[in-house]
N, C-alpha and C. Protein backbone atom coordinates (compact mmCIF):
# COMPACT_ATOMS: atom_id res chain seq x y z
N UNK A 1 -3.07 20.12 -14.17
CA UNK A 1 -3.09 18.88 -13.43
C UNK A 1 -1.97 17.95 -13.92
N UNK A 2 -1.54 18.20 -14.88
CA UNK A 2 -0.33 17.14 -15.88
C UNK A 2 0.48 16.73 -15.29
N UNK A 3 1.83 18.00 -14.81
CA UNK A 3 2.47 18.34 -13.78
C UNK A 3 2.38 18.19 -12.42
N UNK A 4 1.40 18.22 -11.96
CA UNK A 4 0.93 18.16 -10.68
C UNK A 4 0.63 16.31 -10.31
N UNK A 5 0.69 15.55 -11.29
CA UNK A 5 0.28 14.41 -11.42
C UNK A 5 1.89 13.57 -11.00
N UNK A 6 2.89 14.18 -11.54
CA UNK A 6 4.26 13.52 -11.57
C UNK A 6 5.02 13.90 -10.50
N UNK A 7 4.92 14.42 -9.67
CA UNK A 7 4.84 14.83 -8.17
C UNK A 7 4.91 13.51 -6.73
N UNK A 8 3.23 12.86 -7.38
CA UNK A 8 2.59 11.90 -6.68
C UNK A 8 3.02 11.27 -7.30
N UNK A 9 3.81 10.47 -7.89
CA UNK A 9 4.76 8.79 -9.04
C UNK A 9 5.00 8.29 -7.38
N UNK A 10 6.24 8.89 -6.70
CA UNK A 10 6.61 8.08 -5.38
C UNK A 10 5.78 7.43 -4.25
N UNK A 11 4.47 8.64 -4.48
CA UNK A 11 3.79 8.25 -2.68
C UNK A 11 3.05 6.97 -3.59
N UNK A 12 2.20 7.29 -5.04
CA UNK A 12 1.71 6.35 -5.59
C UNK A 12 2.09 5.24 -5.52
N UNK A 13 3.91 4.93 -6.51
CA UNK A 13 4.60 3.39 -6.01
C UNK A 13 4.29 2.75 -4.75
N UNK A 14 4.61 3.69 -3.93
CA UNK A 14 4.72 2.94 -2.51
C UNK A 14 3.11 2.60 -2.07
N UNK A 15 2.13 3.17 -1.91
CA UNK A 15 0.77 2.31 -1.82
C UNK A 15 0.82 1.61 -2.94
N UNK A 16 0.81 1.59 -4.08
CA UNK A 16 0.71 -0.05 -4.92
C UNK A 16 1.26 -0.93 -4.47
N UNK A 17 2.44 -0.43 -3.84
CA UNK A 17 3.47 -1.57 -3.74
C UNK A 17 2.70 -2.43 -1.83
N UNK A 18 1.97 -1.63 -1.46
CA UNK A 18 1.61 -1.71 -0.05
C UNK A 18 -0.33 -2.72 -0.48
N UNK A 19 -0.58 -2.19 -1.38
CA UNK A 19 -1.61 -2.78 -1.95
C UNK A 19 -1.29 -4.03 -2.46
N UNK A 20 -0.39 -4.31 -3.43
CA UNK A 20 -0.15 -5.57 -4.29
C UNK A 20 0.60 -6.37 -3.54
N UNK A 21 1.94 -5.95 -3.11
CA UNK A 21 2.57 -6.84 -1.96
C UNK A 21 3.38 -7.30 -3.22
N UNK A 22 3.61 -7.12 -4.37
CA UNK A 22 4.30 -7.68 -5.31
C UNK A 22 5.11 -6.57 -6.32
N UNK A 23 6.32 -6.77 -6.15
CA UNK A 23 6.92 -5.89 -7.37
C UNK A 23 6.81 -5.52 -8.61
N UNK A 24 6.23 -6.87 -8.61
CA UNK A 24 5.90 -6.95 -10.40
C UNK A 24 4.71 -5.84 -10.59
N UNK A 25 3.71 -6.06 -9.73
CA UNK A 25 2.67 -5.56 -10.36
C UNK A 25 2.24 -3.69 -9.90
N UNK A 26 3.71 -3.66 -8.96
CA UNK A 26 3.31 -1.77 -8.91
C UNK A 26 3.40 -1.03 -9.83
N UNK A 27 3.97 -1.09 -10.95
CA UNK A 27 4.22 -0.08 -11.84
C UNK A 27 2.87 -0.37 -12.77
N UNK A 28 2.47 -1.48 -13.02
CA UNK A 28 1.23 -1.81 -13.86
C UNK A 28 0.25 -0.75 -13.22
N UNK A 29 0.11 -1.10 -11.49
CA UNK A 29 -1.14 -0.52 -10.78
C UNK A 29 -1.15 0.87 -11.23
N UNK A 30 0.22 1.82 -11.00
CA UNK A 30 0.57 3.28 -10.93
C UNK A 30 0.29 3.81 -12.08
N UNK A 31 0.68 2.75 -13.50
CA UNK A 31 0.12 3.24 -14.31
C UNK A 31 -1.01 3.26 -14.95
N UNK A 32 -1.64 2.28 -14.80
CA UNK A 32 -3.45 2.22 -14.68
C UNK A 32 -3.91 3.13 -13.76
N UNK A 33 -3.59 3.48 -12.90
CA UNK A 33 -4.28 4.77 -11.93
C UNK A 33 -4.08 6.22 -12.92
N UNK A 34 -2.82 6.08 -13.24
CA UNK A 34 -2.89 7.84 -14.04
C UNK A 34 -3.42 7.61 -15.35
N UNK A 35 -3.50 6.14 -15.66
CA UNK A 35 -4.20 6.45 -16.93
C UNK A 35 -6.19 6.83 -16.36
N UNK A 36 -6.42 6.42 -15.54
CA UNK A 36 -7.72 6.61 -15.32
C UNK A 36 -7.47 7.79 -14.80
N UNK A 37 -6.78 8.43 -13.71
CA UNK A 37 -6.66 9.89 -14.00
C UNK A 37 -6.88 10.87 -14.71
N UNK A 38 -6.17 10.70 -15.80
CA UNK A 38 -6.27 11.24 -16.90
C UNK A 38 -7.45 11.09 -18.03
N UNK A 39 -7.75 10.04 -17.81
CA UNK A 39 -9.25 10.19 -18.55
C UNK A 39 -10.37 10.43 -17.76
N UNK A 40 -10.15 10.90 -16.76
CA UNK A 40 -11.53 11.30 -15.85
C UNK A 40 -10.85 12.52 -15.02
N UNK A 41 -10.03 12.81 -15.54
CA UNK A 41 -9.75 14.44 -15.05
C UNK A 41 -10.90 15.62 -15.10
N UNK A 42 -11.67 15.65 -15.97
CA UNK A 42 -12.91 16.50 -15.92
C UNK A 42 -13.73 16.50 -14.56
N UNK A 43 -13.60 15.05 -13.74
CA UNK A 43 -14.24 14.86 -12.48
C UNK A 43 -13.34 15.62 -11.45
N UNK A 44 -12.36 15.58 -11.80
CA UNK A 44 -11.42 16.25 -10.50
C UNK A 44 -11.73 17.73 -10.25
N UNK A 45 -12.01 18.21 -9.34
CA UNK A 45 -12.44 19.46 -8.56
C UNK A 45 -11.30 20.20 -8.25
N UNK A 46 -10.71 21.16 -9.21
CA UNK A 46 -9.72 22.12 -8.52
C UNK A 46 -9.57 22.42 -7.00
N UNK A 47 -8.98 22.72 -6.72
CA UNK A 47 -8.94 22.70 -4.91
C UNK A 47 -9.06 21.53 -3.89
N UNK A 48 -9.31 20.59 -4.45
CA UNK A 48 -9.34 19.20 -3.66
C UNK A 48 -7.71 18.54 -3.33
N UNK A 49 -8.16 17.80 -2.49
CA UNK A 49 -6.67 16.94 -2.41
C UNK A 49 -6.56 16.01 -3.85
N UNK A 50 -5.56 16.35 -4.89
CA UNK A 50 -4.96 15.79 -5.71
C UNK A 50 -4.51 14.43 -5.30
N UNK A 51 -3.69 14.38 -4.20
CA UNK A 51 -3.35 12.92 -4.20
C UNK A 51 -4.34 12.13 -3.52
N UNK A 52 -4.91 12.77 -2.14
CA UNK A 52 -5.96 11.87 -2.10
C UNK A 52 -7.21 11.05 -3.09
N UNK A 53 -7.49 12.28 -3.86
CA UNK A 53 -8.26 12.02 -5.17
C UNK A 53 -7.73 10.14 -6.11
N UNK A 54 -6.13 10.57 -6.37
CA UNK A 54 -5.14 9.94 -7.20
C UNK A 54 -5.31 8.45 -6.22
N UNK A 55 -4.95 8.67 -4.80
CA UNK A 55 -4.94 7.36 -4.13
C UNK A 55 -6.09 6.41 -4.32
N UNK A 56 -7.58 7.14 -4.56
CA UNK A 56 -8.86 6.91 -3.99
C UNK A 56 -9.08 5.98 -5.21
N UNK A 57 -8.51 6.56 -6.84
CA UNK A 57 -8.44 5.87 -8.01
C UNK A 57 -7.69 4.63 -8.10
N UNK A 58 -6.67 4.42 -7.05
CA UNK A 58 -5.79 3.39 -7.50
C UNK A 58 -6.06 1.91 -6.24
N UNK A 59 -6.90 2.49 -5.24
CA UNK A 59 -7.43 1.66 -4.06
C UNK A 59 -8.70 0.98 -5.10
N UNK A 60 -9.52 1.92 -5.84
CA UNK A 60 -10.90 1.17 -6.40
C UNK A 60 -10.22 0.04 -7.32
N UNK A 61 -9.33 0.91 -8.45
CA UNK A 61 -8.58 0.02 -9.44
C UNK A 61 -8.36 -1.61 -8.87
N UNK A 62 -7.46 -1.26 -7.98
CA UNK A 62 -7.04 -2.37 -7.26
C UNK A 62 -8.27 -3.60 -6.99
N UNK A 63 -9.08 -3.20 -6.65
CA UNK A 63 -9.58 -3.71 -5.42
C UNK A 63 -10.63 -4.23 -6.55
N UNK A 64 -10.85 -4.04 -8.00
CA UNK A 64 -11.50 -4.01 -9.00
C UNK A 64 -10.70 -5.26 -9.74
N UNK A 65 -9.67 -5.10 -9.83
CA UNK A 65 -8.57 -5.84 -10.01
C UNK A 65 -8.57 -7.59 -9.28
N UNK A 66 -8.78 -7.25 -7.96
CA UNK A 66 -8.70 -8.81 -7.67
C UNK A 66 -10.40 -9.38 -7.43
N UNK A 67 -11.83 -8.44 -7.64
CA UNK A 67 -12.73 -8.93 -8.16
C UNK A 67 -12.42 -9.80 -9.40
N UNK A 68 -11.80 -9.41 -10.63
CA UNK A 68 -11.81 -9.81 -11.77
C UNK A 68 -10.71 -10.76 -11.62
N UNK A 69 -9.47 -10.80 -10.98
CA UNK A 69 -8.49 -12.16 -10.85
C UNK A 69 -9.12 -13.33 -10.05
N UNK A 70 -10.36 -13.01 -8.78
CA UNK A 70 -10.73 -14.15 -8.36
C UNK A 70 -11.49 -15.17 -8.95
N UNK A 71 -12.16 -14.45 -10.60
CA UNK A 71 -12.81 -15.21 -11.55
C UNK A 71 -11.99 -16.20 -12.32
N UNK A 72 -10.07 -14.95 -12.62
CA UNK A 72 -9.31 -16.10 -13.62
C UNK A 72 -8.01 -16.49 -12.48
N UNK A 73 -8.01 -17.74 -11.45
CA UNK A 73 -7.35 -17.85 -11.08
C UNK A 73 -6.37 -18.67 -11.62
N UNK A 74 -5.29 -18.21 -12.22
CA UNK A 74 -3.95 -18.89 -13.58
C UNK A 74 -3.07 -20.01 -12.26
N UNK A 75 -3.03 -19.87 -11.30
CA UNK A 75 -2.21 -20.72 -10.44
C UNK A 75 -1.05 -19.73 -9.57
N UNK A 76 -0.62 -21.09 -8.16
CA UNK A 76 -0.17 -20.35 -7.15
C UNK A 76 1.04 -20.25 -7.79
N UNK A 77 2.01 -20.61 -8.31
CA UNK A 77 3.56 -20.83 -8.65
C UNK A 77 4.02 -19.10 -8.40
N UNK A 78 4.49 -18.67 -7.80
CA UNK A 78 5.39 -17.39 -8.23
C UNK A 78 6.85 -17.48 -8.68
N UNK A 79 7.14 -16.85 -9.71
CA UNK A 79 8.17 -16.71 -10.87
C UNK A 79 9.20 -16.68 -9.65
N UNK A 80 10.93 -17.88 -10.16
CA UNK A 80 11.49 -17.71 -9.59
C UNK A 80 12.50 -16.24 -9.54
N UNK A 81 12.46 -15.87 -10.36
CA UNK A 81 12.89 -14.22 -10.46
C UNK A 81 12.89 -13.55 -9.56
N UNK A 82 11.58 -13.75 -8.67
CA UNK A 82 11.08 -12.54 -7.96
C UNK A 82 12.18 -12.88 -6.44
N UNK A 83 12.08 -13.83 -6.29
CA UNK A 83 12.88 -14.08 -5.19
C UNK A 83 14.48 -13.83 -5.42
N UNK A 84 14.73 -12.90 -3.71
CA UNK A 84 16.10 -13.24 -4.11
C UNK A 84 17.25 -14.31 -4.29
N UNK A 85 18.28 -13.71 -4.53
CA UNK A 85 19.72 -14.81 -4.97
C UNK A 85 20.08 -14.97 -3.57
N UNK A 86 20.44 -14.34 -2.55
CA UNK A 86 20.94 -14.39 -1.51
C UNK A 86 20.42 -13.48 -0.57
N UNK A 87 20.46 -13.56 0.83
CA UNK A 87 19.41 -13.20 1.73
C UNK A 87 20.43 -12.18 2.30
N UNK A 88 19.72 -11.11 2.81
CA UNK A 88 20.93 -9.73 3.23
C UNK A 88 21.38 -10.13 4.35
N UNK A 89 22.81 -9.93 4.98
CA UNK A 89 23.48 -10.26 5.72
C UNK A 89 23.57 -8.83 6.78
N UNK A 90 23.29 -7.57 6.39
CA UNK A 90 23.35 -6.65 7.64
C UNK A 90 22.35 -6.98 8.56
N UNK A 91 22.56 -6.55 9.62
CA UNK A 91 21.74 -6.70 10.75
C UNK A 91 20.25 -6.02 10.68
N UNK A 92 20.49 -4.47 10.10
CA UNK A 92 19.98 -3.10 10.19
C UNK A 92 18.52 -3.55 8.45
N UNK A 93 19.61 -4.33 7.66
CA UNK A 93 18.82 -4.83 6.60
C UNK A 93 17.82 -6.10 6.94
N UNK A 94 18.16 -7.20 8.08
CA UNK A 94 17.23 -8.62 8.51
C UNK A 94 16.46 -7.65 9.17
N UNK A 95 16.69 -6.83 10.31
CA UNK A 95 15.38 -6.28 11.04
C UNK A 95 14.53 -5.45 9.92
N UNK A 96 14.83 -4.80 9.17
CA UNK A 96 14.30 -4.00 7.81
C UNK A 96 13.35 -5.27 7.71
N UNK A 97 13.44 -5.93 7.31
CA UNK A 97 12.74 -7.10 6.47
C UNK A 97 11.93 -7.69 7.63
N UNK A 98 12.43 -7.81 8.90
CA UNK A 98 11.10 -8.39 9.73
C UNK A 98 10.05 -7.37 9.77
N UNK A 99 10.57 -6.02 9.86
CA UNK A 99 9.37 -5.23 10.02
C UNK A 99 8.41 -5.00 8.91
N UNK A 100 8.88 -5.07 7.63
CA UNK A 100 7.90 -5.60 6.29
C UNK A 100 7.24 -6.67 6.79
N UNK A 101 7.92 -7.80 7.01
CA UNK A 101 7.46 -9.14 7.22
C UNK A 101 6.20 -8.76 8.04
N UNK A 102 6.11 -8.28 9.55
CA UNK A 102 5.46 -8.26 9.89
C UNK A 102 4.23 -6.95 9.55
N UNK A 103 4.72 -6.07 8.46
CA UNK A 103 3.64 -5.34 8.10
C UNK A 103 2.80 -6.34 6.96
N UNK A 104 3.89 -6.74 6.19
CA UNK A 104 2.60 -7.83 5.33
C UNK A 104 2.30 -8.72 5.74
N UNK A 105 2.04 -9.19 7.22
CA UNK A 105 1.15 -10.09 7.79
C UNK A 105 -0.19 -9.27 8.33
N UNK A 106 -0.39 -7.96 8.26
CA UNK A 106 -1.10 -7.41 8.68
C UNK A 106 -2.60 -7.50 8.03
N UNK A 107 -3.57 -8.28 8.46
CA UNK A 107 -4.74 -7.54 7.38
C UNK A 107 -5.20 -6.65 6.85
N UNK A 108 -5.83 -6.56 5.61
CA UNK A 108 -5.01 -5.76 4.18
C UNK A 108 -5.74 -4.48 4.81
N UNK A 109 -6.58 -4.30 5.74
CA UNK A 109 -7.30 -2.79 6.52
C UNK A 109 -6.54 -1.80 7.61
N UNK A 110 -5.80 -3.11 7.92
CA UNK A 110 -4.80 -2.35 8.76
C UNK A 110 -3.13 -1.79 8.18
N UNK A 111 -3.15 -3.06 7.15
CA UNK A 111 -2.10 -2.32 6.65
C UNK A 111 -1.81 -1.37 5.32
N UNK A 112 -2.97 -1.15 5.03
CA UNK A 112 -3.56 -0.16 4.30
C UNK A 112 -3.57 1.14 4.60
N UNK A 113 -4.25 1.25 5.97
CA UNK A 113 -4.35 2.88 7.23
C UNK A 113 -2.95 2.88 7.54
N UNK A 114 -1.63 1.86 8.01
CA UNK A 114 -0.73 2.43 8.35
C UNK A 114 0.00 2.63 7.41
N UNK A 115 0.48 2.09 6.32
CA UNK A 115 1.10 2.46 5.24
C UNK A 115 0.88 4.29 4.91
N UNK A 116 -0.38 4.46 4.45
CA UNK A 116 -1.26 5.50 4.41
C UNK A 116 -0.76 6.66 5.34
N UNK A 117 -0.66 6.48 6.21
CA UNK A 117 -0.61 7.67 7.21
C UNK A 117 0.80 7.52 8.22
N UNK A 118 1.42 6.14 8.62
CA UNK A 118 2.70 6.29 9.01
C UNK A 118 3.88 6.63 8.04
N UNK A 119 3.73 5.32 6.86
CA UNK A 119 4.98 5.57 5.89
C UNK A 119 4.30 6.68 5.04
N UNK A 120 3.65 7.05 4.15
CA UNK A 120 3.48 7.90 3.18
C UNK A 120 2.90 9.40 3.89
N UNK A 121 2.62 8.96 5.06
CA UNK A 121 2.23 10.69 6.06
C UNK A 121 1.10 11.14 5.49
N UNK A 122 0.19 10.57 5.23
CA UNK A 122 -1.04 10.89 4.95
C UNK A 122 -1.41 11.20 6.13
N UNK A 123 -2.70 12.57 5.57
CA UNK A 123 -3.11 13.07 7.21
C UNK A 123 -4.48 11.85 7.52
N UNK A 124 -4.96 11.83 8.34
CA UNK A 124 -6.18 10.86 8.81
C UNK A 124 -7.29 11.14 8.05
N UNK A 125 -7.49 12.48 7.82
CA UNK A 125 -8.61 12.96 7.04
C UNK A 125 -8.59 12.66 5.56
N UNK A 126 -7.13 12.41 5.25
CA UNK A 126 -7.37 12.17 3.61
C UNK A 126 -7.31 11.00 3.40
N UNK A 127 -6.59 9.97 4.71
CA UNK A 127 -6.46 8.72 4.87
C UNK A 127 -8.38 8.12 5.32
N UNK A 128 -8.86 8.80 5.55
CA UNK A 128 -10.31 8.23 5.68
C UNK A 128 -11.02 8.28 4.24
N UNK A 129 -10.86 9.30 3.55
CA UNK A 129 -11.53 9.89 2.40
C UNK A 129 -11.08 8.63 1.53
N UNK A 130 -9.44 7.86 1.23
CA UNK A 130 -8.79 6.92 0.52
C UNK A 130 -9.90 5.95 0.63
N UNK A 131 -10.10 5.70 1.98
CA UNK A 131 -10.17 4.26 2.32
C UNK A 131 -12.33 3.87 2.31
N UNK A 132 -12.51 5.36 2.44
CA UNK A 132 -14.27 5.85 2.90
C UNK A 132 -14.48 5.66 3.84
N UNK A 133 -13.97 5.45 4.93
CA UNK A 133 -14.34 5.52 6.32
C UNK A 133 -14.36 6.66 7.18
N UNK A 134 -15.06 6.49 8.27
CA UNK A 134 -15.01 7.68 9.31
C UNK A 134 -13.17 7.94 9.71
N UNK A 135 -12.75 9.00 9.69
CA UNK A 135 -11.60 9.45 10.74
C UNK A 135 -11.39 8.36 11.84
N UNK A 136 -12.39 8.75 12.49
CA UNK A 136 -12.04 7.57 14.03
C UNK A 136 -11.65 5.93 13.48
N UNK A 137 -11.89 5.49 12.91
CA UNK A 137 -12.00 4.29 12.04
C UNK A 137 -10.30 4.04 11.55
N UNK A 138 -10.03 5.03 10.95
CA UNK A 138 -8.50 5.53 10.44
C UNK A 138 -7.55 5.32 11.74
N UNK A 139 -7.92 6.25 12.80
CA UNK A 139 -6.80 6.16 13.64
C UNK A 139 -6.81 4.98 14.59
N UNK A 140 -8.27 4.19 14.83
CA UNK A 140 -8.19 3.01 15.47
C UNK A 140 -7.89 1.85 14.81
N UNK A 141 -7.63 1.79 13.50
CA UNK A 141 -7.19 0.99 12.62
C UNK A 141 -5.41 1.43 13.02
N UNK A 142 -4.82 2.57 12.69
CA UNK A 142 -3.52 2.94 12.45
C UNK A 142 -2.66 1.98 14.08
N UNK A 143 -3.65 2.52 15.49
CA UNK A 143 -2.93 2.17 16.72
C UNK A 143 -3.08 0.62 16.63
N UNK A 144 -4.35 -0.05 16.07
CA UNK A 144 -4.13 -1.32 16.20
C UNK A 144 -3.33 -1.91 15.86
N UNK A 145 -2.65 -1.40 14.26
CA UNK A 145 -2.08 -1.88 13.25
C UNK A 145 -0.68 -1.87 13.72
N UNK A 146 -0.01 -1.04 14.52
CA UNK A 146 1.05 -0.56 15.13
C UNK A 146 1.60 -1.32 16.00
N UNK A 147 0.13 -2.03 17.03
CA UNK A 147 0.22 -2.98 18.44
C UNK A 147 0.70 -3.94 17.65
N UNK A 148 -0.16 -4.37 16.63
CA UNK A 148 -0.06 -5.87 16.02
C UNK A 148 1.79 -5.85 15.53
N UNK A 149 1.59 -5.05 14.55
CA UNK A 149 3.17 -5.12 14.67
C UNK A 149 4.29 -5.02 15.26
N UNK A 150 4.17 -4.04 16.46
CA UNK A 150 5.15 -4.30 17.41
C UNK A 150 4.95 -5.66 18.26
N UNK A 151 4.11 -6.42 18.26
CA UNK A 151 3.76 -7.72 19.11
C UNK A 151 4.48 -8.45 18.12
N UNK A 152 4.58 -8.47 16.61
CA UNK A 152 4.96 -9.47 15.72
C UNK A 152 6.20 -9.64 16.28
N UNK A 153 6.56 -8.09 16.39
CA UNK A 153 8.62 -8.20 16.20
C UNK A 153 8.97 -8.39 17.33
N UNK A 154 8.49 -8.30 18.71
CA UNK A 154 8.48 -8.68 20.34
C UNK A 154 8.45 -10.66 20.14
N UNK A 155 7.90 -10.89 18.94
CA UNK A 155 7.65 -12.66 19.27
C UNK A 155 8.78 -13.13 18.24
N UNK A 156 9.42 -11.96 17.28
CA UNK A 156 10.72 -12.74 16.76
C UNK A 156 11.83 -12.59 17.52
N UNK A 157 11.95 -11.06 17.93
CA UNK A 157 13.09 -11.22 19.19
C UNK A 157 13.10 -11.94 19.84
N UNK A 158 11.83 -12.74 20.58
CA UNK A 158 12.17 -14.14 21.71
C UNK A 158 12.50 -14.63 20.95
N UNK A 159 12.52 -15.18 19.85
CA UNK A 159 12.61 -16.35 19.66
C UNK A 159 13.55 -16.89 19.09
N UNK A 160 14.54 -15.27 18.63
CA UNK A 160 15.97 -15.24 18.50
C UNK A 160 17.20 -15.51 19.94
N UNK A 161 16.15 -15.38 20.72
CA UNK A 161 17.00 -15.52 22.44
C UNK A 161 16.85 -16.71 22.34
């Protein structure tokens, strides 16, 4: 399983990073997930989906995570660091960024299922197993999530006309 663990680092980043919405804190998440991995590897069932398994650890983590931050809330300020120095000037890079924009306006269920199964190609079945929901649940979450966002980027194009 060691090996088989460092495989999943990429699809992992990218749901933390789809979970947290913050740079800072994906590599913390990714690595708190394989550390609980790894100490509860005895639970893992040879023949199962590995990454689904791996995802299913780092969705509870998470989600365990802002139980326990809504107790210590330290304040809104975010570090000026995180922001950039200057805003990208390609065209191909501003639409890049509306379509984030409008995926992290998504509520965190919808943009959870599409992350899941559009960007990282999770199948629906392992994308239900992540999340514990029925299949059907998965893909009516994924088309909603899809409408909503193509409606986002349909209301910035007007409003660039």
């Amino acid at each position: 399983m060691g090996e088989d663990l460092l495989t999943f680092i990429p699809a992992l980043r990218a749901y933390a990073w789809t979970l947290t919405r913050r740079h800072q804190e994906v590599d913390d998440l990714v690595q708190e997930t394989l550390t609980r991995a790894i100490a509860k590897q005895h639970l893992y069932k040879n023949g199962t989906n590995l990454r689904a398994w791996l995802m299913t650890i780092m969705r509870n983590t998470f989600l365990n995570q802002i139980v326990k931050t809504t107790r210590e809330r330290p304040g809104n300020a975010d570090c000026v660091s995180a922001s950039p120095s200057a805003p990208p000037s390609q065209e191909w890079s501003i639409r890049g960024n509306e379509i984030m924009d409008a995926i992290n306006q998504l509520p965190t269920h919808y943009r959870e299922t599409l992350v899941l199964v559009v960007m990282l190609g999770e199948p629906y079945e392992s994308a239900a197993q992540i999340c514990d929901v029925a299949v059907g649940t998965i893909k009516s979450r994924v088309r909603r999530a899809r409408s909503m966002v193509l409606e986002r980027l349909e209301v910035v194009s007007q409003d660039d006309i």
